[in-house]
N, C-alpha and C. Protein backbone atom coordinates (compact mmCIF):
# COMPACT_ATOMS: atom_id res chain seq x y z
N UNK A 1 0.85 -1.18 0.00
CA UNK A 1 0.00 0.00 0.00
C UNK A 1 0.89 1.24 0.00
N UNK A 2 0.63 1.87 -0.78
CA UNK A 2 1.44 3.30 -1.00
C UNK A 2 0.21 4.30 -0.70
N UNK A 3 1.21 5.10 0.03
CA UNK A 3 0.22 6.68 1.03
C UNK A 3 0.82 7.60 0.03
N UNK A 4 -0.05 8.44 -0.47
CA UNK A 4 0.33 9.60 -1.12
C UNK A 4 -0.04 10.88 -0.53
N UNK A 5 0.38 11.91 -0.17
CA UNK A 5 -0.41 12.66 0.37
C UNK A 5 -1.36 13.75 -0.53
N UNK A 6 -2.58 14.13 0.02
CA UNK A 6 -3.91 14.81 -0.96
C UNK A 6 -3.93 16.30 -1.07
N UNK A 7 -3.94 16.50 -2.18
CA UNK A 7 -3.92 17.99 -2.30
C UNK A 7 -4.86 18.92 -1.39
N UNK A 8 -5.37 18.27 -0.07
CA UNK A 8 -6.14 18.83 0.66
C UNK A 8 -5.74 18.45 2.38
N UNK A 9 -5.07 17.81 2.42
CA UNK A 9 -3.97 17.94 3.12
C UNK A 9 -3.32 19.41 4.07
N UNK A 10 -3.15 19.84 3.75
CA UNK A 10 -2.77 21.15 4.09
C UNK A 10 -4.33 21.96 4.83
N UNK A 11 -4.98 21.98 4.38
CA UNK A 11 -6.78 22.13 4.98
C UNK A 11 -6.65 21.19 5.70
N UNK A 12 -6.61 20.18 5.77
CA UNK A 12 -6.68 19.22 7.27
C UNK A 12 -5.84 19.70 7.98
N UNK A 13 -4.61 20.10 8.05
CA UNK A 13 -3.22 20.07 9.27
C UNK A 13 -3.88 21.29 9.67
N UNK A 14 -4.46 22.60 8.66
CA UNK A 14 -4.90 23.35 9.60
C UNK A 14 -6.02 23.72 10.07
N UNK A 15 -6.81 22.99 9.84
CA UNK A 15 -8.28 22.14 10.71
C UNK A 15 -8.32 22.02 11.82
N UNK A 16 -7.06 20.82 11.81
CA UNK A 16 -6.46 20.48 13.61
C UNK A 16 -5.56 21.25 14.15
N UNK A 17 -4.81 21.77 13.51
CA UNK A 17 -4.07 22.93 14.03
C UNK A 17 -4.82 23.65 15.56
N UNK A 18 -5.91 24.26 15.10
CA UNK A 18 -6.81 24.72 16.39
C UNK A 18 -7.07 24.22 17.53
N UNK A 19 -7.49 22.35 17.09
CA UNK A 19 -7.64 21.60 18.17
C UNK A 19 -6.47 21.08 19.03
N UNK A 20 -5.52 20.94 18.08
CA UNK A 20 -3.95 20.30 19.12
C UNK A 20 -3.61 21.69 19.63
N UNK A 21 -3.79 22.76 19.10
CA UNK A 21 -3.14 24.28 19.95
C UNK A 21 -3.91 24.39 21.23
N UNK A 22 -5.52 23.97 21.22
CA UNK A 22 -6.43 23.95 22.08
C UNK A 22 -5.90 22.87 23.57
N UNK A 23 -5.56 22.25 22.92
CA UNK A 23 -5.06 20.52 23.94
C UNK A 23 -3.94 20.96 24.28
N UNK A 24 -3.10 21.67 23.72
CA UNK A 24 -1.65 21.86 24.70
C UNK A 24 -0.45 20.79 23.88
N UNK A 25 -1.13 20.18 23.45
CA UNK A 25 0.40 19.04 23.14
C UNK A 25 1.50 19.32 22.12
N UNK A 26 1.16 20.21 21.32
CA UNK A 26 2.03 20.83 20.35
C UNK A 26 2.82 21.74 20.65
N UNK A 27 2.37 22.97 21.45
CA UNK A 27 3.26 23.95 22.31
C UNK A 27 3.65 23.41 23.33
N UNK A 28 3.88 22.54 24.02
CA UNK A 28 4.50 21.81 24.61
C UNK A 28 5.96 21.15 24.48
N UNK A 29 5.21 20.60 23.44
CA UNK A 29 6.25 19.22 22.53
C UNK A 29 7.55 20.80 22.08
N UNK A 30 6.84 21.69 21.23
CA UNK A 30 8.03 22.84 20.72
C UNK A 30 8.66 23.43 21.73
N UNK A 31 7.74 23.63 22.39
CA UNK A 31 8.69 24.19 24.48
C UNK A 31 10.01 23.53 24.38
N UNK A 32 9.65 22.26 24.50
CA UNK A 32 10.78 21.35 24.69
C UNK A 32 12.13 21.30 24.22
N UNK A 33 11.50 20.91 22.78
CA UNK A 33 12.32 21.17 21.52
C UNK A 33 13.20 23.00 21.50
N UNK A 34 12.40 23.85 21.99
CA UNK A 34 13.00 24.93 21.76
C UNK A 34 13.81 25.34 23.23
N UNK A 35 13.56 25.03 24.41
CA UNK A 35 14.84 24.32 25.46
C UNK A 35 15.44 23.83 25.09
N UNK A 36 15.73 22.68 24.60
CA UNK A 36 16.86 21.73 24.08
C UNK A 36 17.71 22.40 23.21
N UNK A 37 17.00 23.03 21.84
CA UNK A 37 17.92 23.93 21.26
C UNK A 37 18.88 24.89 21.58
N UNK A 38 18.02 25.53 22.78
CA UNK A 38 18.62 26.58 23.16
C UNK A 38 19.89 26.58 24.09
N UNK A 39 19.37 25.49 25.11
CA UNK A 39 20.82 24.59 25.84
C UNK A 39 22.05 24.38 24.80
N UNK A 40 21.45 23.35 23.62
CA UNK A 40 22.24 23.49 22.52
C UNK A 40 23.27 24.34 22.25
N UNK A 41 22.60 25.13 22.04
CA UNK A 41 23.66 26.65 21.69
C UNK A 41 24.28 26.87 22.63
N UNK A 42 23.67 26.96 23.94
CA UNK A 42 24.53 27.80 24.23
C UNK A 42 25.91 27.18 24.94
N UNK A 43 25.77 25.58 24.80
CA UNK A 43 27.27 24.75 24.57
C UNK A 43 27.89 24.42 23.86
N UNK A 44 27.03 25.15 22.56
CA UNK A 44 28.28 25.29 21.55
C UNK A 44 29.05 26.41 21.54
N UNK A 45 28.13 27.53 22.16
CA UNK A 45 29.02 29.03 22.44
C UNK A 45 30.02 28.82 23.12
N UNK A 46 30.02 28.11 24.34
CA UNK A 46 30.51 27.93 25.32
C UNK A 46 32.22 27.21 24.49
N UNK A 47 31.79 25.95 23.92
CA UNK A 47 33.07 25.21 23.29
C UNK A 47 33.86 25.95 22.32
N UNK A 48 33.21 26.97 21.48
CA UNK A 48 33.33 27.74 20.67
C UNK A 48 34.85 28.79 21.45
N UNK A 49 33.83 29.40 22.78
CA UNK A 49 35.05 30.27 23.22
C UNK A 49 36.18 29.78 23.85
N UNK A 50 36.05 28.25 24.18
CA UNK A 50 37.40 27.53 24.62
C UNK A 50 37.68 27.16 23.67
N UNK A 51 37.63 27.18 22.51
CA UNK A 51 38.59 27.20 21.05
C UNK A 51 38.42 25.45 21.35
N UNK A 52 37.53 24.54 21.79
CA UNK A 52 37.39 23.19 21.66
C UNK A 52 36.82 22.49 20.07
N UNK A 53 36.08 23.41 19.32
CA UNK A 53 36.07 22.95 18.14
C UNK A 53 36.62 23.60 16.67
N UNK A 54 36.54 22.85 15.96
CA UNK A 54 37.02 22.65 14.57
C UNK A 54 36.15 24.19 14.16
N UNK A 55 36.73 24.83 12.78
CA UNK A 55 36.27 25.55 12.09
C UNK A 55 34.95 24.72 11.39
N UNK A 56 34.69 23.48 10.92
CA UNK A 56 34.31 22.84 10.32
C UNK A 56 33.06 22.29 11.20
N UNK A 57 33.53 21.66 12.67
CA UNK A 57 32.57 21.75 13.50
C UNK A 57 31.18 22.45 14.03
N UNK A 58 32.02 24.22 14.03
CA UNK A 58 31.70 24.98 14.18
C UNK A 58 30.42 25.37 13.54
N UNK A 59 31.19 25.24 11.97
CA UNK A 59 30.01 25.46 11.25
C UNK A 59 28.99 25.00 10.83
N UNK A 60 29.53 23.29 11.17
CA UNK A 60 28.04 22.03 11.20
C UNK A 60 27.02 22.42 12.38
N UNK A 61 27.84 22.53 13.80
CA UNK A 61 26.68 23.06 14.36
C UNK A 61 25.91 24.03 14.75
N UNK A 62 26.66 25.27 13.70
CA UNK A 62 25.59 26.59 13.60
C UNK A 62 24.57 26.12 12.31
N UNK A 63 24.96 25.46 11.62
CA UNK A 63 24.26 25.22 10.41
C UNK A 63 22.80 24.27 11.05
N UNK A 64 23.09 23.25 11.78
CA UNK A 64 22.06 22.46 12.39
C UNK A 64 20.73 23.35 13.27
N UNK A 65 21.99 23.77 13.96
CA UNK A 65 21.02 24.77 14.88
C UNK A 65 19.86 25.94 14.22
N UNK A 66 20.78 26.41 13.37
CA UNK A 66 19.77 27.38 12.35
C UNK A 66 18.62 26.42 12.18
N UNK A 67 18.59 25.59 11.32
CA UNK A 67 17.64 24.43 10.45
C UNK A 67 16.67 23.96 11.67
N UNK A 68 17.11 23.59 12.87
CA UNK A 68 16.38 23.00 14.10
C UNK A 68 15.62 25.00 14.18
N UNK A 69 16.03 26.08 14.62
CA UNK A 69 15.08 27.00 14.93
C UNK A 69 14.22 27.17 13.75
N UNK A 70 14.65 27.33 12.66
CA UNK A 70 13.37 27.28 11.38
C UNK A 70 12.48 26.65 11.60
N UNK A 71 12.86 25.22 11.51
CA UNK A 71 11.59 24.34 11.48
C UNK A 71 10.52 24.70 12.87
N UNK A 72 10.82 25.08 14.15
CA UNK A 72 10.07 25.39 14.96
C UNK A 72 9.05 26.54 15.00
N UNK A 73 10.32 27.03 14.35
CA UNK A 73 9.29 29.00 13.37
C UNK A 73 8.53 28.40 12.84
N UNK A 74 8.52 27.31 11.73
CA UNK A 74 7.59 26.91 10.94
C UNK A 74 6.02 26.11 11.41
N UNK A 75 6.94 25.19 12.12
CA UNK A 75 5.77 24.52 12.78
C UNK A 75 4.82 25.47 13.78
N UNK A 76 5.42 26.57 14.23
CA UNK A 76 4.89 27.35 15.23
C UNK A 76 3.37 28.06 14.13
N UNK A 77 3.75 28.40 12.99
CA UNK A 77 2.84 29.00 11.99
C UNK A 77 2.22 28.43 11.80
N UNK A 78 2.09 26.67 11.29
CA UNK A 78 1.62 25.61 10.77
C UNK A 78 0.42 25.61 11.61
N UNK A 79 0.59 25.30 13.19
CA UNK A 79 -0.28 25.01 14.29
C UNK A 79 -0.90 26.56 15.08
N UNK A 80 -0.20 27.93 14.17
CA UNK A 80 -0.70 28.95 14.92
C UNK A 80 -0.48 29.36 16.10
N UNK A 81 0.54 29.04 16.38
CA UNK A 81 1.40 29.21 18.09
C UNK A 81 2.45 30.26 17.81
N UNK A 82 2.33 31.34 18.62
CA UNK A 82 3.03 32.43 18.59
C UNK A 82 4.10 32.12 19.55
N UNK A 83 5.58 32.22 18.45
CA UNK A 83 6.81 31.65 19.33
C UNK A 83 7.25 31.98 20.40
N UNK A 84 6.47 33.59 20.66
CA UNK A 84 6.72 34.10 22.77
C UNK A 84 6.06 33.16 22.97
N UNK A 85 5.03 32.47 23.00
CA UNK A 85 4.03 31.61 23.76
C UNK A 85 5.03 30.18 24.18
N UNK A 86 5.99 30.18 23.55
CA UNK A 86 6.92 28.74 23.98
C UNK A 86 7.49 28.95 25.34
N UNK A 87 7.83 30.46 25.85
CA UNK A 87 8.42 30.85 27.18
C UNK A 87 7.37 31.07 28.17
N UNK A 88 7.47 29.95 28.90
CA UNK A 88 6.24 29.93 29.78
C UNK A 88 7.02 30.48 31.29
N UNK A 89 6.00 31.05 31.99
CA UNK A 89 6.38 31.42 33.35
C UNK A 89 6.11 30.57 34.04
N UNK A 90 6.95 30.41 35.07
CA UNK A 90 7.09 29.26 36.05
C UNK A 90 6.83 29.70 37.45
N UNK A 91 6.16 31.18 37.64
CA UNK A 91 6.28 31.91 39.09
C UNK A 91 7.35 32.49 39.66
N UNK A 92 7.78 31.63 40.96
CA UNK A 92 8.75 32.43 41.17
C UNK A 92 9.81 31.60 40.87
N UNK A 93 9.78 30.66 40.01
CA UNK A 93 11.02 30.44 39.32
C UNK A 93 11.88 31.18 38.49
N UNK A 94 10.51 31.70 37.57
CA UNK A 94 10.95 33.04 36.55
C UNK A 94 10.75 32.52 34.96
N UNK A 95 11.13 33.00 34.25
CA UNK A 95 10.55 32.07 33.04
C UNK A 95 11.46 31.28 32.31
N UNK A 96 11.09 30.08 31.82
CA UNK A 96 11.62 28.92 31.47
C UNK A 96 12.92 29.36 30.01
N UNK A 97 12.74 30.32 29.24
CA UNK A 97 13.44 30.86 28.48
C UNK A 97 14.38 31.97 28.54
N UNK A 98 15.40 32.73 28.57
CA UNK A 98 15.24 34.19 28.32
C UNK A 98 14.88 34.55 27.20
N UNK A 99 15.07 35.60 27.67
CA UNK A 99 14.14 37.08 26.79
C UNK A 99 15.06 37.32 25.43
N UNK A 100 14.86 37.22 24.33
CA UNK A 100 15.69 37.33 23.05
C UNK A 100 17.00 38.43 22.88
N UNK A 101 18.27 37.74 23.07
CA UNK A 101 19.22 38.78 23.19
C UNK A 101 19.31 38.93 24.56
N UNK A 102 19.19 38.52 25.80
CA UNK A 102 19.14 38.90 27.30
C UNK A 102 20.32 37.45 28.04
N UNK A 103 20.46 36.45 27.16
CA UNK A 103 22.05 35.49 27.90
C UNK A 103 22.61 35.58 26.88
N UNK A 104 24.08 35.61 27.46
CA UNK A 104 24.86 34.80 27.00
C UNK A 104 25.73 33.71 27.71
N UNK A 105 26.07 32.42 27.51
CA UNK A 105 26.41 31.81 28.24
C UNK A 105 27.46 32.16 28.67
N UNK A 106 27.74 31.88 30.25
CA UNK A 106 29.02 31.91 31.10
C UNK A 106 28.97 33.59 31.67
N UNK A 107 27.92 34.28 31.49
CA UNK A 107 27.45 35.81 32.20
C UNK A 107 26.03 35.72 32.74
N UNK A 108 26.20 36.43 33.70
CA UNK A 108 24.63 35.91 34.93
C UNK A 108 24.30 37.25 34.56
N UNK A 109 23.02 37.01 34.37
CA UNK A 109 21.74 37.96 34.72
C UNK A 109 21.26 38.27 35.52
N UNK A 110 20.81 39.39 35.58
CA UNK A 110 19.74 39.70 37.23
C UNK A 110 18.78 38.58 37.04
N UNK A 111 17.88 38.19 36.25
CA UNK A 111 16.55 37.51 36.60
C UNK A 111 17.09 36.29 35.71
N UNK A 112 17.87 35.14 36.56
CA UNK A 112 18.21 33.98 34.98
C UNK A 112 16.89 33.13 35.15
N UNK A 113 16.41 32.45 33.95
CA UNK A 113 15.68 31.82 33.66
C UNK A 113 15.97 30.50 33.54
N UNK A 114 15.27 29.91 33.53
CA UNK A 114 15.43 28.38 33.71
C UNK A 114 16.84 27.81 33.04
N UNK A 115 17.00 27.91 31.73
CA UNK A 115 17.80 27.92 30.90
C UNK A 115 18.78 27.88 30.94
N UNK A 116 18.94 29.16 31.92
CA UNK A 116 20.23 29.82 31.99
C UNK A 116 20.97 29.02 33.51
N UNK A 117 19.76 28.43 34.34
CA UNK A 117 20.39 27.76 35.53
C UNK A 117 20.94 26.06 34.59
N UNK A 118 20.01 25.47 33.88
CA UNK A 118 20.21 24.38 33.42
C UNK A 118 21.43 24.43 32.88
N UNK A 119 21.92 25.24 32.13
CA UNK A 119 23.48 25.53 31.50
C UNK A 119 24.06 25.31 32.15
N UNK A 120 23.97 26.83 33.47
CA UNK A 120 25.29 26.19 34.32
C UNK A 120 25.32 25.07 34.84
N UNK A 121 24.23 24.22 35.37
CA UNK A 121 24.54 23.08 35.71
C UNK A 121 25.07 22.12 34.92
N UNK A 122 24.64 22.18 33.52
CA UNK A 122 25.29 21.26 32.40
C UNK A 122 27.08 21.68 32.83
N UNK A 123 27.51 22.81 32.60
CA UNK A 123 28.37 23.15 32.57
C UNK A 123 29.46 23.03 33.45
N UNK A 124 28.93 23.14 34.36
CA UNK A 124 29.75 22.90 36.36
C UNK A 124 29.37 21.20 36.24
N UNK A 125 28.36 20.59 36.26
CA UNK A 125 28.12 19.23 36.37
C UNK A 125 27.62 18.81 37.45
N UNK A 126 26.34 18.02 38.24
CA UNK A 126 26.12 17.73 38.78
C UNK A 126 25.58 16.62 39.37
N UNK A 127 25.61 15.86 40.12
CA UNK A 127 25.70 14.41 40.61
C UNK A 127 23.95 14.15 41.35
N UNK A 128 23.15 13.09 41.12
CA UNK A 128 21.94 13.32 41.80
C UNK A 128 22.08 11.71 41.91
N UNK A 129 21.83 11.25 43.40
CA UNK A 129 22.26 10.17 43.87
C UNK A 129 20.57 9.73 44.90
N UNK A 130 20.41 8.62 44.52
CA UNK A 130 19.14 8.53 45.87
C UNK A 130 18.19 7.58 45.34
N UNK A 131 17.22 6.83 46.16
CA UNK A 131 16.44 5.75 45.75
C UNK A 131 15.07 6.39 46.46
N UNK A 132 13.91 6.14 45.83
CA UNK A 132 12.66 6.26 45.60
C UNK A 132 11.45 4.85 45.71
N UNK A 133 10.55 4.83 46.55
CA UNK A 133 9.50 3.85 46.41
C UNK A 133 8.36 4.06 46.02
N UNK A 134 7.76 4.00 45.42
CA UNK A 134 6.47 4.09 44.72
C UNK A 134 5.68 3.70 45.39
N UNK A 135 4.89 3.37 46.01
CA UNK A 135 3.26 2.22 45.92
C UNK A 135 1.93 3.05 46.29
N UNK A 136 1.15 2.15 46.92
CA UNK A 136 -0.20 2.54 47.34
C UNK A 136 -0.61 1.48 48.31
N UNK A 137 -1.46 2.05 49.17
CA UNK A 137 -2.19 1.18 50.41
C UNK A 137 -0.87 0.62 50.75
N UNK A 138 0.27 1.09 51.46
CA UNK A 138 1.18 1.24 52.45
C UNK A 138 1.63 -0.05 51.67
N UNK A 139 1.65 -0.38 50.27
CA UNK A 139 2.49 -1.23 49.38
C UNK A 139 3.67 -0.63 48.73
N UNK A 140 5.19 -1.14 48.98
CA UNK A 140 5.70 -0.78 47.90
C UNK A 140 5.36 -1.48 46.98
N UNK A 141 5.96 -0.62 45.85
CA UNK A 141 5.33 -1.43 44.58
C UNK A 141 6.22 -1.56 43.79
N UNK A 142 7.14 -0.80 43.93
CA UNK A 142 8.30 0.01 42.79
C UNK A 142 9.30 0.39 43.69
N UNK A 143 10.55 0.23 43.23
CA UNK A 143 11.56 0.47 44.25
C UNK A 143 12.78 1.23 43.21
N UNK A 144 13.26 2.37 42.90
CA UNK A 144 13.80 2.93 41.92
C UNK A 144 15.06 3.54 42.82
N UNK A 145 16.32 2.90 42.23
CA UNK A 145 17.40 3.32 42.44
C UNK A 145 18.55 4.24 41.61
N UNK A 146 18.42 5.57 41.50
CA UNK A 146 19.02 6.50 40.96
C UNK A 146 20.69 7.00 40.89
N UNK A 147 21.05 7.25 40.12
CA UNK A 147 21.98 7.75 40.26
C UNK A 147 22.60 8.69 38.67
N UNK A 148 22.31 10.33 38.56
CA UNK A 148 22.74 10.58 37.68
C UNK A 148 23.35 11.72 37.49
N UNK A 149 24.54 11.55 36.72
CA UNK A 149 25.72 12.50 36.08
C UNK A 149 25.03 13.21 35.22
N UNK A 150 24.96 14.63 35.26
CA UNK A 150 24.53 15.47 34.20
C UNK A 150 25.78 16.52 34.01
N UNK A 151 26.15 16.32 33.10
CA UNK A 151 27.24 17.47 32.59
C UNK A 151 27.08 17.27 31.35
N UNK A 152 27.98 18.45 30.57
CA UNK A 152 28.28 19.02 29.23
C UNK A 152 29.68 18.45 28.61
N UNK A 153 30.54 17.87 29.73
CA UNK A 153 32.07 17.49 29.74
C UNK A 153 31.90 15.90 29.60
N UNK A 154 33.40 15.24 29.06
CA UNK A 154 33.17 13.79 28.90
C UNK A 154 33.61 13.63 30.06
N UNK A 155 32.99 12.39 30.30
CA UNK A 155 33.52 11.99 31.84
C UNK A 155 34.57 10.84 31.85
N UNK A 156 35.60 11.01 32.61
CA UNK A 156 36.79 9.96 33.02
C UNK A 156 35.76 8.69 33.92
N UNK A 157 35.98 7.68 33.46
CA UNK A 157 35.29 6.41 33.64
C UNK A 157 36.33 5.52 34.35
N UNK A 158 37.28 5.77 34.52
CA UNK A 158 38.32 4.89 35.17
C UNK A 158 38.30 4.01 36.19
């Protein structure tokens, strides 16, 4: 069976467009995606100014990165989601993004945003060690033993 897609197609995606913008799961899913990117960058800025990559490197992953923010511009239009709407406020956390032009990595801000704490922690590295039980009606059920390395650096395994 071969799927072709219908010249009407495009009237459907933005049909539902309304309803998945309505449900949350699309500005969500791009939230994500547009955190990740943005972490992205800003460890490549980061490797960039310790002269850790290639000219060639460099330019694969400005080139990626560009192509990854397009497509989110795009999809943001597709589904009708206005790309401030991806920086959600978190209270008094502060908001999950900064403000366009307001970090750069490895300089603190008065108000850092989520982002900007997640970096440094990528960056400094941090250790989260500890076990967890799950259950119900005074059952364990689930017994989860943790332990995780989050950094930006390779780690010596020795």
């Amino acid at each position: 069976m071969v799927c072709t897609p219908s010249e009407n197609s495009n009237d459907l995606l933005a049909t539902n467009s309304k309803a998945n913008n309505q449900a949350g799961l699309v500005p969500l899913l791009l939230t994500v995606v547009e955190l990740i990117r943005q972490l992205m960058e800003a460890q490549v800025i980061r490797r960039m100014e310790e002269e850790c990559l290639s000219e060639s490197d460099l330019e694969r992953a400005a080139e990626s990165l560009q192509k990854l923010e397009e497509q989110v511009l795009n999809l943001c239009q597709i589904f009708e989601i206005d790309p401030a709407d991806l920086n959600i406020h978190l209270g008094e956390l502060g908001s999950l993004l900064p403000a366009a032009g307001s970090y750069y990595p490895g300089e603190t801000g008065n108000t850092p945003s989520v982002l900007e704490l997640l970096d440094r922690l990528l960056n400094t590295g941090v250790v989260v060690d500890g076990e967890l039980d799950l259950g119900v009606a005074q059952l364990n059920l689930i017994h989860a033993k943790l332990r995780l390395v989050l950094t930006s650096k390779p780690l010596n395994t020795k």
